[in-house]
Protein backbone atom coordinates (compact mmCIF):
# COMPACT_ATOMS: atom_id res chain seq x y z
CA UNK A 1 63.28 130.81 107.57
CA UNK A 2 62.09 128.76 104.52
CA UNK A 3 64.42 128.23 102.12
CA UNK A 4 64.24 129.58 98.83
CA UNK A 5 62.41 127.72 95.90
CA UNK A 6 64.84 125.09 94.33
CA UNK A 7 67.64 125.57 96.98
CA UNK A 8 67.29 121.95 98.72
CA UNK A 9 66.14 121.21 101.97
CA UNK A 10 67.19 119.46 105.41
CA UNK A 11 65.19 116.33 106.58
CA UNK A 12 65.18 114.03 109.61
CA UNK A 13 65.23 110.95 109.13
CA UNK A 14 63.31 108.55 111.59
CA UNK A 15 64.54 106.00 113.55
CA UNK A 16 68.01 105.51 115.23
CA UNK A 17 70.51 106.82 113.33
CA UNK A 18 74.06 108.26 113.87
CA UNK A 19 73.84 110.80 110.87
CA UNK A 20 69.78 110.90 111.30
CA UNK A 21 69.94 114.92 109.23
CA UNK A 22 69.73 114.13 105.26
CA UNK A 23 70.42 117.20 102.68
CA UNK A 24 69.14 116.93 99.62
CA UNK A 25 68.42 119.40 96.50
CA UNK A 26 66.26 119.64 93.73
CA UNK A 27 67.61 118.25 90.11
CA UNK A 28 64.76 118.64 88.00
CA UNK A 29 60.84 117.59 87.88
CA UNK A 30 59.37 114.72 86.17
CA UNK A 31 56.43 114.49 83.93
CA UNK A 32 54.13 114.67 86.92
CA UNK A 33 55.75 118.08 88.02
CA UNK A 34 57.07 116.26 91.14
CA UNK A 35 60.47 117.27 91.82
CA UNK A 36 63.32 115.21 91.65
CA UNK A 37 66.00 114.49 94.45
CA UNK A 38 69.69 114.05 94.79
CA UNK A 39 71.39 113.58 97.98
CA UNK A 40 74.43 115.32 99.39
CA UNK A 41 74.69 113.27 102.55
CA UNK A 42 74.30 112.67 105.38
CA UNK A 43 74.93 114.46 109.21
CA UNK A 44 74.94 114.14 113.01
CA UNK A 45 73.12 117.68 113.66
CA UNK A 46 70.92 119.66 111.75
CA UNK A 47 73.36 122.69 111.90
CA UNK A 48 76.34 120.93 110.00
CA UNK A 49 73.98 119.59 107.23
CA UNK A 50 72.58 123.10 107.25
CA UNK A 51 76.71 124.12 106.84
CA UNK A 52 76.49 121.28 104.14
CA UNK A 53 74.43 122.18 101.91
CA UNK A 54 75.21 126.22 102.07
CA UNK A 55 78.76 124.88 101.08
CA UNK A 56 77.42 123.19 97.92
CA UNK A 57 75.30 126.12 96.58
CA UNK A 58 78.80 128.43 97.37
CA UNK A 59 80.83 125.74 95.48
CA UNK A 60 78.55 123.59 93.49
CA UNK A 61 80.08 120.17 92.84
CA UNK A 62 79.12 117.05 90.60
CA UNK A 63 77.10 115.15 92.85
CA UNK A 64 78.48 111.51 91.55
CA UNK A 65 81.46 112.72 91.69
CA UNK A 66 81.26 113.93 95.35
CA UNK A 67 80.19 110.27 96.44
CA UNK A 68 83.28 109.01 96.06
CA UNK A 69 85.72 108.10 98.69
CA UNK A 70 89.00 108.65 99.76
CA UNK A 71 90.01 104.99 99.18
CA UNK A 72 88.30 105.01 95.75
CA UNK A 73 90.50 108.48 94.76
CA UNK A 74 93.25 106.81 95.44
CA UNK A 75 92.49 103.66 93.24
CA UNK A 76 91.60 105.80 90.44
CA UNK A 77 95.39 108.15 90.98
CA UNK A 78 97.19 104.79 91.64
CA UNK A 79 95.90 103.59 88.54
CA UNK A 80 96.31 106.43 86.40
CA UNK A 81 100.16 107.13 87.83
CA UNK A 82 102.07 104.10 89.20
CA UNK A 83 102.80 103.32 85.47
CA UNK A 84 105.08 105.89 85.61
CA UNK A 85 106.38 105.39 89.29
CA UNK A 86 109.23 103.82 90.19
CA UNK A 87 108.99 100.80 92.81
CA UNK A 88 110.57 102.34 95.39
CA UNK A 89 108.18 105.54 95.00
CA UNK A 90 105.08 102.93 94.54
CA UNK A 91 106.30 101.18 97.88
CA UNK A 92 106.23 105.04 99.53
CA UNK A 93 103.27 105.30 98.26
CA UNK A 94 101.39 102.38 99.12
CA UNK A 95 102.98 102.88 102.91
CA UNK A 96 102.23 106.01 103.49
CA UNK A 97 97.94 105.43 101.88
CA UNK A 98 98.57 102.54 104.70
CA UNK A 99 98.43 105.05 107.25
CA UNK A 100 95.93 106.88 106.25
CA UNK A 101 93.05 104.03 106.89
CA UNK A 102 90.71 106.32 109.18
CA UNK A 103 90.31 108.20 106.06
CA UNK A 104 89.10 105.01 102.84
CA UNK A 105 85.48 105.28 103.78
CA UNK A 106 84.83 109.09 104.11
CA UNK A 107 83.86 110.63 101.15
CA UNK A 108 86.73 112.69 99.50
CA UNK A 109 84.05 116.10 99.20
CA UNK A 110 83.78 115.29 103.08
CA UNK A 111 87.42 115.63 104.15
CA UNK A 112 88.59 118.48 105.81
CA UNK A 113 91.98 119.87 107.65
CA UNK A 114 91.09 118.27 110.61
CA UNK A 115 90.91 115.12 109.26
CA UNK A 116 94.23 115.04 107.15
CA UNK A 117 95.83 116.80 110.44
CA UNK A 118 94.51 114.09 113.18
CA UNK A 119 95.95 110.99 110.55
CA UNK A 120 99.08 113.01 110.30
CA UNK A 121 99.01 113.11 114.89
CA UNK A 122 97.90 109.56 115.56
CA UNK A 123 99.82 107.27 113.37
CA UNK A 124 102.42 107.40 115.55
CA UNK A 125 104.95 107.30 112.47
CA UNK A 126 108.17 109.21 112.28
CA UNK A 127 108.83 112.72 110.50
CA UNK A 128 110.38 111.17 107.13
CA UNK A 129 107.47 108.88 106.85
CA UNK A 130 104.93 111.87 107.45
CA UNK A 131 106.40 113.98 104.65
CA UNK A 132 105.75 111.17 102.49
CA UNK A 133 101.95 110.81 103.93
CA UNK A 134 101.95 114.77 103.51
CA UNK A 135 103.04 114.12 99.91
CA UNK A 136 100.26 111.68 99.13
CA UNK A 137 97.71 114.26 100.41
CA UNK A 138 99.32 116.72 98.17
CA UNK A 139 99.09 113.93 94.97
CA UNK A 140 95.33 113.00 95.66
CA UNK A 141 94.06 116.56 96.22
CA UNK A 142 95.49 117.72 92.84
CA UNK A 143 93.80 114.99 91.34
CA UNK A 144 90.92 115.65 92.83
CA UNK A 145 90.82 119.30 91.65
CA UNK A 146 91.84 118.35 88.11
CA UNK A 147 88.87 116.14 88.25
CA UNK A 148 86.36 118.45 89.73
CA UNK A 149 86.13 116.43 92.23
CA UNK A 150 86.70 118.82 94.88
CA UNK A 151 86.62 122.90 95.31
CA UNK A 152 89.63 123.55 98.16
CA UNK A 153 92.81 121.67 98.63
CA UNK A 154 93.02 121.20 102.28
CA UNK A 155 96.37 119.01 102.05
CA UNK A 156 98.23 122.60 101.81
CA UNK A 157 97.03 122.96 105.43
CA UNK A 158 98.54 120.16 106.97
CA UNK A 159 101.19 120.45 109.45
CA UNK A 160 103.90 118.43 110.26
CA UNK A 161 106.67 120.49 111.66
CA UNK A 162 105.87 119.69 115.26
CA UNK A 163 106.66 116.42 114.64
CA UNK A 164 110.64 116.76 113.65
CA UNK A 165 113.51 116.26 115.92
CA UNK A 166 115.72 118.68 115.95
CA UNK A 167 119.20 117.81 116.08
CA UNK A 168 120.16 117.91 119.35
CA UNK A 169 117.09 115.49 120.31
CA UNK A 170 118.45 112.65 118.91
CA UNK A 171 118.49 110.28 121.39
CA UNK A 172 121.60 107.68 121.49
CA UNK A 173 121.17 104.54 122.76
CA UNK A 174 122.33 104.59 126.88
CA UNK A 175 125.03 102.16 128.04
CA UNK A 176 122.18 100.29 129.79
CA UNK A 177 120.30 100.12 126.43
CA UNK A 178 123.30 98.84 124.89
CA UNK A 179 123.76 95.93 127.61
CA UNK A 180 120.30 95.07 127.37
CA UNK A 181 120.22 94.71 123.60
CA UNK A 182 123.55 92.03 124.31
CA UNK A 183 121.34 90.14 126.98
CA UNK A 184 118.72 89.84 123.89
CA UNK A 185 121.03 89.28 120.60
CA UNK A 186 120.66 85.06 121.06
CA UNK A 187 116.99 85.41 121.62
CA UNK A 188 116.21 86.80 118.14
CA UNK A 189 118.50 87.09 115.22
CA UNK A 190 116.83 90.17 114.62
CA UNK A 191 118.62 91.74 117.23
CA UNK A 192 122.37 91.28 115.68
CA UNK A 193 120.93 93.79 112.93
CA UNK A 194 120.77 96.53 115.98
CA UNK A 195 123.97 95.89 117.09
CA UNK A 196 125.33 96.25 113.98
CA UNK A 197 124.07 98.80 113.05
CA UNK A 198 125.10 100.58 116.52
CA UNK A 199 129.05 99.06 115.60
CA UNK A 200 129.64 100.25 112.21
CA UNK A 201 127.54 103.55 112.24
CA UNK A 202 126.17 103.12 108.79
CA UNK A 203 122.33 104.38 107.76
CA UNK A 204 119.97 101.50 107.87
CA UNK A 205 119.50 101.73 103.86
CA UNK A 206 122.95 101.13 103.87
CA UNK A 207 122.78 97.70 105.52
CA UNK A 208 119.67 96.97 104.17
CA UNK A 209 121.06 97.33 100.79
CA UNK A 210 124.24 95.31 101.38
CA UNK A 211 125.16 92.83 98.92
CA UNK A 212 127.49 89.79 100.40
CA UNK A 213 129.99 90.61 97.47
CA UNK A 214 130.78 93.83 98.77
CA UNK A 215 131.37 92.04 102.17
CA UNK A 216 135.46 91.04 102.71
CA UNK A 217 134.91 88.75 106.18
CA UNK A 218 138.90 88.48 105.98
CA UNK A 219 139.85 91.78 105.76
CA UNK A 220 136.95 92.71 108.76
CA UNK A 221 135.18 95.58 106.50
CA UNK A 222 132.24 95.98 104.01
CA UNK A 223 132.25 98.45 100.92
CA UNK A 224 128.98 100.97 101.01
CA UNK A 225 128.64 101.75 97.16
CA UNK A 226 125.57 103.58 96.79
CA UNK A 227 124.83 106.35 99.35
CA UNK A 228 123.30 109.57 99.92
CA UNK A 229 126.15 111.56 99.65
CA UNK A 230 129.59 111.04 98.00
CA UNK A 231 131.44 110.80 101.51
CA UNK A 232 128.62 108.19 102.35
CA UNK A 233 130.46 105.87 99.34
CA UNK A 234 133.33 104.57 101.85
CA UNK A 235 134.77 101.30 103.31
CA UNK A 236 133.21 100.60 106.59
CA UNK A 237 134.83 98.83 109.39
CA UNK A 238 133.36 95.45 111.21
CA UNK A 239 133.85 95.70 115.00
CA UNK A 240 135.64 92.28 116.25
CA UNK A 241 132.03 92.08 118.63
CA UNK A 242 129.85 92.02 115.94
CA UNK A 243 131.56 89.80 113.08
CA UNK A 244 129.80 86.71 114.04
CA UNK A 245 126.84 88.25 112.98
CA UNK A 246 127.90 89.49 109.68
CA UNK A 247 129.02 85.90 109.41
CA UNK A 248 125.91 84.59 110.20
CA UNK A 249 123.90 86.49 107.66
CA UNK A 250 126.33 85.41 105.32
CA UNK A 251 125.91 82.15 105.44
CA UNK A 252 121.81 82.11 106.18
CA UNK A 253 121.19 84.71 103.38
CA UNK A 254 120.41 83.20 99.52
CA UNK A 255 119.81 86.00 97.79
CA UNK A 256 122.81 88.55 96.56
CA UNK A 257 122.11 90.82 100.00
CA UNK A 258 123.14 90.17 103.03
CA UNK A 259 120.29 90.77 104.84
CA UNK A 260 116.93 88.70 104.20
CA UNK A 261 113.32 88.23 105.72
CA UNK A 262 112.46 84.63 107.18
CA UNK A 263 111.51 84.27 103.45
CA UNK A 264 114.60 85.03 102.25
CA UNK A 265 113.77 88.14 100.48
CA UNK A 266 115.82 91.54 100.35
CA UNK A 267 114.18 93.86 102.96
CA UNK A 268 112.86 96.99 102.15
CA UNK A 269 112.69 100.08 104.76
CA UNK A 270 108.93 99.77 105.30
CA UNK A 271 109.15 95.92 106.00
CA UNK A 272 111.99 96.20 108.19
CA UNK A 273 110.87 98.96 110.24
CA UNK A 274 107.22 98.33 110.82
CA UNK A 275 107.77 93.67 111.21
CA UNK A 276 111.19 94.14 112.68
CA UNK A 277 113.10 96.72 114.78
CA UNK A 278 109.35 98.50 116.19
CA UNK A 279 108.20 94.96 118.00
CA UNK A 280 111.86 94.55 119.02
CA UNK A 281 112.61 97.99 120.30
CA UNK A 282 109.19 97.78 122.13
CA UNK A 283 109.47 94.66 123.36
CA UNK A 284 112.94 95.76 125.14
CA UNK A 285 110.71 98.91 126.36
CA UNK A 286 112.86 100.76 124.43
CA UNK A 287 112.12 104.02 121.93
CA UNK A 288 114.62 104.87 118.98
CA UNK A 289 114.40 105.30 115.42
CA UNK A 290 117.32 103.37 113.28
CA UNK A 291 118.61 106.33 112.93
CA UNK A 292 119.65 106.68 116.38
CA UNK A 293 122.19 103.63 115.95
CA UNK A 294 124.43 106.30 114.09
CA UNK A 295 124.31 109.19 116.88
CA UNK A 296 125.25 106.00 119.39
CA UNK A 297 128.25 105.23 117.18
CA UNK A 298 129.23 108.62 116.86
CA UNK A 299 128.73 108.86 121.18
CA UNK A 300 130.64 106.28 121.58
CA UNK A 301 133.95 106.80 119.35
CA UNK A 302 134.22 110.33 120.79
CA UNK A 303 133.91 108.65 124.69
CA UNK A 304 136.79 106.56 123.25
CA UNK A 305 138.83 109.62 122.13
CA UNK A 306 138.90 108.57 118.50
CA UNK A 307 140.08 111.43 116.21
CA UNK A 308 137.09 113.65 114.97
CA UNK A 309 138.33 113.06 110.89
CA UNK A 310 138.86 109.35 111.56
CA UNK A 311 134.73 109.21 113.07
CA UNK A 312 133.66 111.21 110.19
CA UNK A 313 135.74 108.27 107.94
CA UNK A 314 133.63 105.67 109.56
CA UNK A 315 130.12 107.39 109.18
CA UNK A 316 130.45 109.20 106.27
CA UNK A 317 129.76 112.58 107.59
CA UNK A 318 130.82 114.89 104.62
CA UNK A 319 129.54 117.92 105.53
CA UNK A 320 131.44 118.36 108.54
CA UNK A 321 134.80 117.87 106.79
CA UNK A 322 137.07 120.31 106.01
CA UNK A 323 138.88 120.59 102.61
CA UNK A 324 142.13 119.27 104.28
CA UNK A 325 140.17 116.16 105.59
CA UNK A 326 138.07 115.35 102.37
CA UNK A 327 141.30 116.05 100.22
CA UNK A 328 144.73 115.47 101.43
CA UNK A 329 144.12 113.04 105.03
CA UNK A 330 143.93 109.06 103.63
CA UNK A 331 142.88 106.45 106.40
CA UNK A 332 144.32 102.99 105.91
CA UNK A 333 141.25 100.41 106.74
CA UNK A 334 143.05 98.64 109.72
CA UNK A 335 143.12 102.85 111.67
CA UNK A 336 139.31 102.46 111.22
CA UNK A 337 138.63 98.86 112.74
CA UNK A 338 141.15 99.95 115.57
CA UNK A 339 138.76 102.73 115.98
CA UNK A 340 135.74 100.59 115.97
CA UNK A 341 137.05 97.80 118.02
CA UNK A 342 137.71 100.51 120.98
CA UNK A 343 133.91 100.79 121.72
C-alpha cells in the first residue's frame, strides 16, 4: 500500500550494504516544489525500517537530535554533571560507561532493551559493578528525555537480579586453593595481597585504603578507621604467616597507604580488580570475587573452633551481634591474633 502523501518513504539502496533499507521523510519543498529529505537511518530489512519510521510518526523526534550517539550522550551528561560529582562517583562512572563499549557508536534513538540487557549479560562483571552500569543507564536516559532526545526510557527495563549471589553461594576459597595461592605468593607480589586478605578477613576497600600509620608491625595488628558500618571501625589482627608481607609493603610503598601500583600510586577498586586480582585469579584457574577472601576467613576460624563473638571481632560483622556482644564482651588484641594465628 502507498504511503500517504508527506509520510516518508522506504528506499533500497544499491550496492553491498549491511543496512542497504534507508527511511527518510519529507521536511519541506524548495522553490522548485521538489521536496526536501531528512534521514532517519538506516536498516538490515525492509520490515524494521518499515517498524522505523511508523515509530517516528507515533513519537516524532528532533531529527539532529536523534543522530546522536550513545558515546556522544554521555559526553554531553559527563560534562554537564561531573562538576558536581565526587571522584569516587566520577571513577564509578567512568568504569561502569567502560563497559558499556558495544553501545558508543549506536545512535541513542536506536537503543533498545535488548541492547542495554545483552551489555548488562556479557561483560562478565560482578553484581555491585552492574548496579552501577544499571545506574548509568538510568542517568543517561533521563537526560535524554529532559533533552527530547528520546520518547521511552528503556533503562527501567533492565534486569540484573539474575546476576546476584545469594548468600549461601559464596564460594570460599578450598584448602587446595589456599595451597596453591602459597606455591604462587614469591612469583608475584601481587599475590601476598590475596593472602592477606584471606588472613585478616577485612573488605578489600579496607586494605586498599590502609594508611602505613594506622599499621603497628610491633604490636602484629592494623587499625580499620573508616568502614561501612560502625562494627567495621575495629583493630584487626596480622596472622604470624602473613606479616612479612605487610612488612614488605611497608617498606616498598611511598605514598601514606600501604598498598601501591608499580607506580606507586594508591589503588582504587576498579584498578585493582580489573589489572590485578582478575589476571591473577585466572591465571591460577581460579574464580572468586575479593569478597570471597572474607567468607574463607570466616570458614576457616569456625574449622578452628574460634568463638563465634571473637570471629565477628575480627571481621566486623555487626549485624550478627547481639546486644551483650556489641556492649558488655571487650576482646584484648593478643585473643584476636591467637585466633588468627590458628588458621
Amino acid at each position: 500500500m502507498k504511503n500517504p502523501n508527506g509520510y516518508g518513504s522506504v528506499l533500497k539502496l544499491s550496492g553491498k550494504r549491511r543496512k542497504p533499507f534507508a527511511v527518510r521523510i519529507t521536511v519541506g519543498w524548495n522553490d522548485q516544489g521538489k521536496q526536501k529529505y531528512k534521514y532517519i537511518g538506516y536498516y538490515e530489512t525492509r520490515s524494521s525500517a518499515m517498524i522505523a519510521l511508523a515509530d517516528y510518526h507515533q513519537n516524532p523526534y528532533d531529527l539532529d537530535a536523534g543522530k546522536i550517539t550513545f558515546e556522544e550522550v554521555f559526553k554531553k551528561w559527563s560534562d554537564e554533571k561531573y562538576p558536581n560529582y565526587s571522584k569516587s562517583n566520577i571513577i564509578a562512572y567512568n568504569s561502569s560507561y567502560k563497559a558499556c563499549s558495544p553501545l558508543y557508536e549506536l545512535r541513542f534513538v536506536d537503543i533498545k532493551k535488548s541492547h542495554l540487557q545483552n551489555v548488562i549479560d556479557t561483560c562478565g562483571k560482578n553484581y555491585p559493578m552492574l548496579r552501577k552500569i544499571k545506574v548509568l543507564f538510568n542517568q543517561l536516559y533521563r537526560y535524554a528525555l529532559e533533552n527530547d532526545l528520546v520518547t521511552k526510557d528503556y533503562s527501567e527495563f533492565v534486569e540484573i537480579s539474575h546476576h546476584k549471589k545469594e548468600d549461601n553461594e559464596r564460594d570460599p576459597f578450598s584448602s587446595k586453593e589456599i595451597s596453591t595461592l602459597w606455591d604462587n605468593v614469591d612469583r608475584n607480589e601481587y599475590n601476598s595481597i590475596i593472602l592477606m586478605l584471606i588472613y585478616s578477613g577485612v573488605r578489600i576497600s579496607e586494605l586498599l585504603n590502609l594508611k602505613k600509620e594506622n599499621v603497628h608491625l610491633d604490636e602484629k595488628y592494623f587499625d580499620v578507621v573508616s568502614a561501612k558500618t560502625k562494627a567495621g571501625i575495629r583493630k584487626v589482627p596480622i596472622s604470624d604467616k602473613t606479616i612479612q608481607y605487610f612488612s614488605h609493603w611497608m617498606s616498598k610503598s611511598s605514598t601514606e597507604y600501604l598498598l601501591v601500583t608499580p607506580d606507586g600510586d594508591a589503588f582504587t577498586y576498579r584498578n585493582y580488580y580489573d589489572s590485578y586480582w582478575k589476571p591473577l585469579i585466572t591465571e591460577m584457574n581460579m574464580k572468586h570475587t575479593p569478597h570471597d577472601t572474607r567468607h574463607t576467613t570466616v570458614s576457616l576460624l569456625v574449622a578452628a573452633h574460634i568463638n563465634q563473638t571473637i570471629i565477628k571481632r575480627i571481621v566486623g560483622h555487626a549485624g550478627a551481634m547481639s546486644l551483650t556482644e556489641r556492649v558488655y564482651t571487650h576482646f584484648e588484641i593478643q585473643q584476636l591474633i591467637d585466633a588468627i594465628n590458628k588458621i
